[in-house]
C-alpha atoms as a PDB file:
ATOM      1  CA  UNK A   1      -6.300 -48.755  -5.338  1.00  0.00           C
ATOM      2  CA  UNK A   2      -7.006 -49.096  -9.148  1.00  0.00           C
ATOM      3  CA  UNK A   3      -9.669 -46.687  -9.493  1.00  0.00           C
ATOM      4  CA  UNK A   4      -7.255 -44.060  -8.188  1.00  0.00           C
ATOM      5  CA  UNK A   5      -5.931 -41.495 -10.429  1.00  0.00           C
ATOM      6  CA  UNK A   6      -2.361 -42.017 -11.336  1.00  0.00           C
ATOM      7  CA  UNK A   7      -0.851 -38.352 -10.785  1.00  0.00           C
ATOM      8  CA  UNK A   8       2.545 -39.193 -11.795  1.00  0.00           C
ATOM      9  CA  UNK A   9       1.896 -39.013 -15.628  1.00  0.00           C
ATOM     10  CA  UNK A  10       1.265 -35.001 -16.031  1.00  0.00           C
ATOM     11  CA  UNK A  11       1.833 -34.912 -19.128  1.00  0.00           C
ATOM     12  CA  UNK A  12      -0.497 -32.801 -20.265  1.00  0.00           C
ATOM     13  CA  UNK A  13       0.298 -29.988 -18.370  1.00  0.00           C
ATOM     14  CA  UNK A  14       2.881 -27.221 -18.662  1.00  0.00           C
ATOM     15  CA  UNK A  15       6.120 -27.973 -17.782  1.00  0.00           C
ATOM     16  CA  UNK A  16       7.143 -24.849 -15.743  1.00  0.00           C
ATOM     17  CA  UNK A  17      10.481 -25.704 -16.097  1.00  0.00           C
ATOM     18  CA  UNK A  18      10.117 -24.533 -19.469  1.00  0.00           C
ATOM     19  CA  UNK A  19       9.727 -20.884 -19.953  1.00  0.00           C
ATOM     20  CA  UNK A  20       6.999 -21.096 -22.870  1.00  0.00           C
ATOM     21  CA  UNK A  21       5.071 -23.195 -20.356  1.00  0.00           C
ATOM     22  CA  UNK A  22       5.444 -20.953 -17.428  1.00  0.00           C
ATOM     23  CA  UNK A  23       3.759 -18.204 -19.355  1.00  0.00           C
ATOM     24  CA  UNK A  24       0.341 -20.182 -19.755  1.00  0.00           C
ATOM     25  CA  UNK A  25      -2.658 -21.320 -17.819  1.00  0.00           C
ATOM     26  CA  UNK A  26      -3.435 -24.336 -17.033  1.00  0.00           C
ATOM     27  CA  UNK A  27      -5.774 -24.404 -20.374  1.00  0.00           C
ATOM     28  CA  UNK A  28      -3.267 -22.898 -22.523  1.00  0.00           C
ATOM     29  CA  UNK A  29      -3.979 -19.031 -22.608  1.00  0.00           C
ATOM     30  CA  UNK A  30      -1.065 -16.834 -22.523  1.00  0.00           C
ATOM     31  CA  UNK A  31      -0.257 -15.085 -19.290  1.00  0.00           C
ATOM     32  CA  UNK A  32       2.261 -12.662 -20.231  1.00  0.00           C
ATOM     33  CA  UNK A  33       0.576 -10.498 -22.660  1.00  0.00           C
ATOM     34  CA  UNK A  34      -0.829  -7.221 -21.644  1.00  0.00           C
ATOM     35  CA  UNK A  35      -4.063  -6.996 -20.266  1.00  0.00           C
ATOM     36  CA  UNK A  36      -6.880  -5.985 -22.345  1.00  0.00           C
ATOM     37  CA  UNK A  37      -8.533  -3.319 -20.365  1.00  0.00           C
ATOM     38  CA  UNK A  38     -11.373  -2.566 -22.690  1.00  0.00           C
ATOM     39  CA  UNK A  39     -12.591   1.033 -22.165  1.00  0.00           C
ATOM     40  CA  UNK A  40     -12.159   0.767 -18.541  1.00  0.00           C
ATOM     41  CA  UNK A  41      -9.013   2.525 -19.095  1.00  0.00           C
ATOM     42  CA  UNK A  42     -11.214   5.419 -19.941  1.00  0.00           C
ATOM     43  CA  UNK A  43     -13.061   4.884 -16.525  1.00  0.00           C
ATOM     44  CA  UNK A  44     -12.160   7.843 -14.389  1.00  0.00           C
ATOM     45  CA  UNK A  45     -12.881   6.092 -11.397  1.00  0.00           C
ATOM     46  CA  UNK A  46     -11.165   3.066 -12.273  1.00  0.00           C
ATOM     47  CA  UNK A  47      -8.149   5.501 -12.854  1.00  0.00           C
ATOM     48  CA  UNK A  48      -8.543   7.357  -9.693  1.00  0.00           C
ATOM     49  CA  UNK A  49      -8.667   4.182  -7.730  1.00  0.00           C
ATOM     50  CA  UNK A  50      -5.071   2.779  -9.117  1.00  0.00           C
ATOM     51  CA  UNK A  51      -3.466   5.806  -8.961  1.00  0.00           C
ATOM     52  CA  UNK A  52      -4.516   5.888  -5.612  1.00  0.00           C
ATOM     53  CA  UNK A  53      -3.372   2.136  -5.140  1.00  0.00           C
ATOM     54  CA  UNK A  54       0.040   2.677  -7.010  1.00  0.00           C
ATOM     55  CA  UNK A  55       0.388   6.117  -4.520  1.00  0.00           C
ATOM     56  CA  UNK A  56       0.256   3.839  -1.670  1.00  0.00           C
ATOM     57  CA  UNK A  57       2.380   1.434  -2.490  1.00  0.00           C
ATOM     58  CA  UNK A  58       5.207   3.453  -2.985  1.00  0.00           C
ATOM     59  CA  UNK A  59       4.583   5.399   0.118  1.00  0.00           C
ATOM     60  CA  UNK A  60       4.361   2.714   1.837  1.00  0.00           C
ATOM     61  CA  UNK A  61       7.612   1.188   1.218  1.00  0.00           C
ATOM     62  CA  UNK A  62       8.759   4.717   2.310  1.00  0.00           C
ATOM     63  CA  UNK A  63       7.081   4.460   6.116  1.00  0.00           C
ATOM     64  CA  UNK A  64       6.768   0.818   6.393  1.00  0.00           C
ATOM     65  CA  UNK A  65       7.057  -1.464   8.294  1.00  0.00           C
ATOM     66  CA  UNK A  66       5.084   0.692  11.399  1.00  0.00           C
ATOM     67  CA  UNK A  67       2.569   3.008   9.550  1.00  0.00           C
ATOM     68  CA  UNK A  68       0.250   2.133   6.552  1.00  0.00           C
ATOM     69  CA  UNK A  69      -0.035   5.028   4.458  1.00  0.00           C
ATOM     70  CA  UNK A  70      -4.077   5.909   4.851  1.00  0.00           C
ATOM     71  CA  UNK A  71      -2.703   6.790   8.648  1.00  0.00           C
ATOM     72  CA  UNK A  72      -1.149   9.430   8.049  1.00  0.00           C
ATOM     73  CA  UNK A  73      -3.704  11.737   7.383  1.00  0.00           C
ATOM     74  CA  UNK A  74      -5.405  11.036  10.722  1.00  0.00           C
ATOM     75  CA  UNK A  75      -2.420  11.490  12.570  1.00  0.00           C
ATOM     76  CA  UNK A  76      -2.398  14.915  10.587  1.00  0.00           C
ATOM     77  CA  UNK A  77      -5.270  15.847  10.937  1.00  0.00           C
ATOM     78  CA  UNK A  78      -5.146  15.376  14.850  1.00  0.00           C
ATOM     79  CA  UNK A  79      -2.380  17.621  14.657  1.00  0.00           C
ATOM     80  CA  UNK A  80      -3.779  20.211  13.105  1.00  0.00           C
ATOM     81  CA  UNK A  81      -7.080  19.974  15.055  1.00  0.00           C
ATOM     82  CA  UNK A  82      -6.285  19.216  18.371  1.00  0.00           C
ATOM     83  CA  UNK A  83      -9.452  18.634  21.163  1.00  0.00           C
ATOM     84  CA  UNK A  84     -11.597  17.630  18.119  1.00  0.00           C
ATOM     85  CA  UNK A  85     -13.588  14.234  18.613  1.00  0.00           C
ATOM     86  CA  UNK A  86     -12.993  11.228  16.866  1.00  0.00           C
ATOM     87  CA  UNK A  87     -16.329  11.131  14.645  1.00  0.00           C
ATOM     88  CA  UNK A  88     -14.861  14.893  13.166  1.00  0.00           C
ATOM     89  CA  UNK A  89     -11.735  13.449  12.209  1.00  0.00           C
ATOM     90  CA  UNK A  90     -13.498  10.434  11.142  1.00  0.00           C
ATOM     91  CA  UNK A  91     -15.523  12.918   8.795  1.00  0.00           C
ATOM     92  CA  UNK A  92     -12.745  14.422   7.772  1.00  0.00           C
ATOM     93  CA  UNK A  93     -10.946  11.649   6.660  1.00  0.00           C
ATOM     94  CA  UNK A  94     -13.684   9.677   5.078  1.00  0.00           C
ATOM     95  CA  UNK A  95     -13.918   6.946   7.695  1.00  0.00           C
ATOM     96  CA  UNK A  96     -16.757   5.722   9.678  1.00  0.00           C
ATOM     97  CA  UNK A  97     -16.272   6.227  13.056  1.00  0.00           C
ATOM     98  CA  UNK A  98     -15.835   2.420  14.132  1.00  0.00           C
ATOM     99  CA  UNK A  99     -13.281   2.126  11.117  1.00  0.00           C
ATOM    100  CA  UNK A 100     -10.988   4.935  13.102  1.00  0.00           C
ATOM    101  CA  UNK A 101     -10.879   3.180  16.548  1.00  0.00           C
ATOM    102  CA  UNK A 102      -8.346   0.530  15.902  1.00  0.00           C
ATOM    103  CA  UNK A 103      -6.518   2.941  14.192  1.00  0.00           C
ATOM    104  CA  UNK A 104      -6.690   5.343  17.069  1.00  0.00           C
ATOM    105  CA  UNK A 105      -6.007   2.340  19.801  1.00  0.00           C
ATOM    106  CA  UNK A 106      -2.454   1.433  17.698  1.00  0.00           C
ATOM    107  CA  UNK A 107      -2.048   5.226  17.860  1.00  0.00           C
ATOM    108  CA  UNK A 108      -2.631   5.195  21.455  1.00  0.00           C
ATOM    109  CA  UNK A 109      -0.702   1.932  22.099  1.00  0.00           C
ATOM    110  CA  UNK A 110       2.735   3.623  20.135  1.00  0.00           C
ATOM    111  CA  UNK A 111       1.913   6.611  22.717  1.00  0.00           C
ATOM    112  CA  UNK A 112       1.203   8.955  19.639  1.00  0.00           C
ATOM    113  CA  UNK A 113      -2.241  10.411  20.558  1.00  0.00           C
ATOM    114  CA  UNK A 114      -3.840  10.721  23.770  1.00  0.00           C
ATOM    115  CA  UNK A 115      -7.699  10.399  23.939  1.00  0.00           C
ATOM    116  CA  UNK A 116      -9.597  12.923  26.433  1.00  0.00           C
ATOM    117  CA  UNK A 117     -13.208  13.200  27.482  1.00  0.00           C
ATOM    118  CA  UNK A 118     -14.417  15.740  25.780  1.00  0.00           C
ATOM    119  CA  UNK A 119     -15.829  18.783  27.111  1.00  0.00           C
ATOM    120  CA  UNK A 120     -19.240  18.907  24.887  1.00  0.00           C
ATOM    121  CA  UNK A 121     -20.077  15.165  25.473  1.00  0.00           C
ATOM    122  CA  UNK A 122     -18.520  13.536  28.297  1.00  0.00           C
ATOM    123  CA  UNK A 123     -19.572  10.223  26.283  1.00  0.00           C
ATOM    124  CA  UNK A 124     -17.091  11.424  23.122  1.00  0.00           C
ATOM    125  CA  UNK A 125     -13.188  11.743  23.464  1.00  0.00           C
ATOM    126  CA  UNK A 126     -11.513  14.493  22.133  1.00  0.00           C
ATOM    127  CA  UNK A 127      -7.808  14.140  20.312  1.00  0.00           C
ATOM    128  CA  UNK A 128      -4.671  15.284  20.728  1.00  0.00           C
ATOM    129  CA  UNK A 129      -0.993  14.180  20.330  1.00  0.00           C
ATOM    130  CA  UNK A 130       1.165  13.543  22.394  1.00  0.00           C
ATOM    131  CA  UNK A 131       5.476  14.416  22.099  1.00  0.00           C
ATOM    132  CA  UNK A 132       6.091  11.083  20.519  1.00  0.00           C
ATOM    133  CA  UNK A 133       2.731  11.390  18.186  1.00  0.00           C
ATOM    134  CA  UNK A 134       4.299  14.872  17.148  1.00  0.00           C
ATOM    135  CA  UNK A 135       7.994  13.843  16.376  1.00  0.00           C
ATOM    136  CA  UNK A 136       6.181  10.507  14.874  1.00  0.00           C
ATOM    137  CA  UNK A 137       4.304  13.144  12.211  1.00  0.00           C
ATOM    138  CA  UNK A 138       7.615  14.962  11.200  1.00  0.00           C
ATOM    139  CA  UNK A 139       9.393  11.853  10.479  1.00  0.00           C
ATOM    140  CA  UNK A 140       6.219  10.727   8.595  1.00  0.00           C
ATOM    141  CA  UNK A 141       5.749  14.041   6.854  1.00  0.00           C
ATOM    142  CA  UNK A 142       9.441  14.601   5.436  1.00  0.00           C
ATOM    143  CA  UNK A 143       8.538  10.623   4.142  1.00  0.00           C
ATOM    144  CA  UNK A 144       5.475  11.713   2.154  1.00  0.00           C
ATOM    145  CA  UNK A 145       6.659  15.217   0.801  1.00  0.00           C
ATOM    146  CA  UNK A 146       9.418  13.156  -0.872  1.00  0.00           C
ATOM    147  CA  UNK A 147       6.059  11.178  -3.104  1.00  0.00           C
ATOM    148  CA  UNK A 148       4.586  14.496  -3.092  1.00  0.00           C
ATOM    149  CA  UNK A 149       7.675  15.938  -4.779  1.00  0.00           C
ATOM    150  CA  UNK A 150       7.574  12.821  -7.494  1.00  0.00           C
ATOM    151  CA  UNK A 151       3.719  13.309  -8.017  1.00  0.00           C
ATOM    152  CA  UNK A 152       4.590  17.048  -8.639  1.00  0.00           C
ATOM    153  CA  UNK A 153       7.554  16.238 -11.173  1.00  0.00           C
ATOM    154  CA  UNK A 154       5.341  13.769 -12.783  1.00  0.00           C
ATOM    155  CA  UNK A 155       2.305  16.484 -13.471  1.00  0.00           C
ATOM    156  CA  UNK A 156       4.252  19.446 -13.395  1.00  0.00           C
ATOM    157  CA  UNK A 157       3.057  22.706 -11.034  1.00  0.00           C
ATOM    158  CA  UNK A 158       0.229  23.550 -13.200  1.00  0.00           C
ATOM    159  CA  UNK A 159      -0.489  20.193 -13.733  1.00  0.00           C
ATOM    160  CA  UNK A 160      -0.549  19.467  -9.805  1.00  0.00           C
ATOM    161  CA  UNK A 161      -2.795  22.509  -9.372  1.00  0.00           C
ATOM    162  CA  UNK A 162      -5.353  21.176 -12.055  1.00  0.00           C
ATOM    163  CA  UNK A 163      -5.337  17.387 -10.581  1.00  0.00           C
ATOM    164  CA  UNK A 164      -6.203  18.808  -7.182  1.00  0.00           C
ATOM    165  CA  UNK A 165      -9.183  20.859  -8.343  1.00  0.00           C
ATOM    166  CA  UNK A 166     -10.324  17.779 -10.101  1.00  0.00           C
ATOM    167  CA  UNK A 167     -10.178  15.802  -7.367  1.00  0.00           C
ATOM    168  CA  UNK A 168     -11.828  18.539  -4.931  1.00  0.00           C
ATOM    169  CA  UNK A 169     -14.293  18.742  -7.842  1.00  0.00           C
ATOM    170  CA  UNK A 170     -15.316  14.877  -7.366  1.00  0.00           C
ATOM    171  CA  UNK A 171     -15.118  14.787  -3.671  1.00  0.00           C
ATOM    172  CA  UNK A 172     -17.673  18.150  -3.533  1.00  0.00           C
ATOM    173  CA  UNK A 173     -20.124  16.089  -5.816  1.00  0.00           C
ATOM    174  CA  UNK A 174     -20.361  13.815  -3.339  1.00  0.00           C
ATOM    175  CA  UNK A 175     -19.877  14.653  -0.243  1.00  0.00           C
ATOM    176  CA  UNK A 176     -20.630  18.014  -0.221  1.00  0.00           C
ATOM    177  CA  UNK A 177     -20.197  18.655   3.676  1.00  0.00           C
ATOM    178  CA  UNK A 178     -16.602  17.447   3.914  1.00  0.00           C
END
């Protein structure tokens, strides 16, 4: 047992008892100071992804703990489209197709949507919602138009108006068919 390492003489580390100790790493760098984002920070897509991040956090301490926040637009967009297949609103939403059928099976489970063979291609099922998917989407929607509202007071209504040409702008570049 004498070649063991005696671990009860830490010494050398951080106390993190200690608040000046708490703030470093275990080699000494300083945790607490800002992060030096470089010109990332210029980087729109850097940008557009945590805005996007920070958007969905706050919604979804809104609608959680039963709906993540990237569901809402499918349950939406079933709304709005009833009878259309899965791989449109798939498309629509930016999903693959096999990404939206767990989503759709919860939806399913909560008796929200009901899937129905569709009338093209008896091998596709066709959307729609059902009462509780409908009252579900209200009490959902009244959630998110309260963010909305705060994303609006943040930009302003011209400023709101330019963002969402922006974005349209990027998402035409590159997916031009959505």
């Amino acid at each position: 047992m004498s070649d063991m390492t005696d671990i009860s003489d830490m010494s050398d580390r951080p106390d993190p008892a200690q608040p000046d100790a708490a703030a470093q790493t275990g080699n000494g760098q300083d945790r607490t100071g800002a992060i030096d984002f470089g010109d990332l920070d210029d980087f729109v897509g850097f940008q557009l992804h945590r805005a996007r991040n920070v958007a969905a956090s706050v919604l979804h301490k809104l609608i959680a703990p039963e709906f993540v926040p990237g569901h809402f637009p499918i349950l939406y967009l079933i709304a709005q489209n009833p009878d259309r297949t899965q791989s449109a609103i798939a498309k629509a939403v930016g999903l693959d197709r096999s990404s939206l059928v767990p989503i759709l099976n919860r939806f399913e489970k909560n008796g929200w949507v009901q899937r129905i063979p569709s009338q093209g291609d008896k091998r596709a099922h066709a959307l729609r919602l059902t009462k509780a998917g409908e009252r579900k989407l209200q009490e959902l929607r009244e959630k998110v138009l309260q963010q909305e509202d705060r994303i609006s007071d943040a930009l302003g209504d011209d400023g709101q108006k330019v963002m969402l040409d922006y974005l349209r702008r990027i998402q035409d570049e590159y997916d031009p068919d959505r």
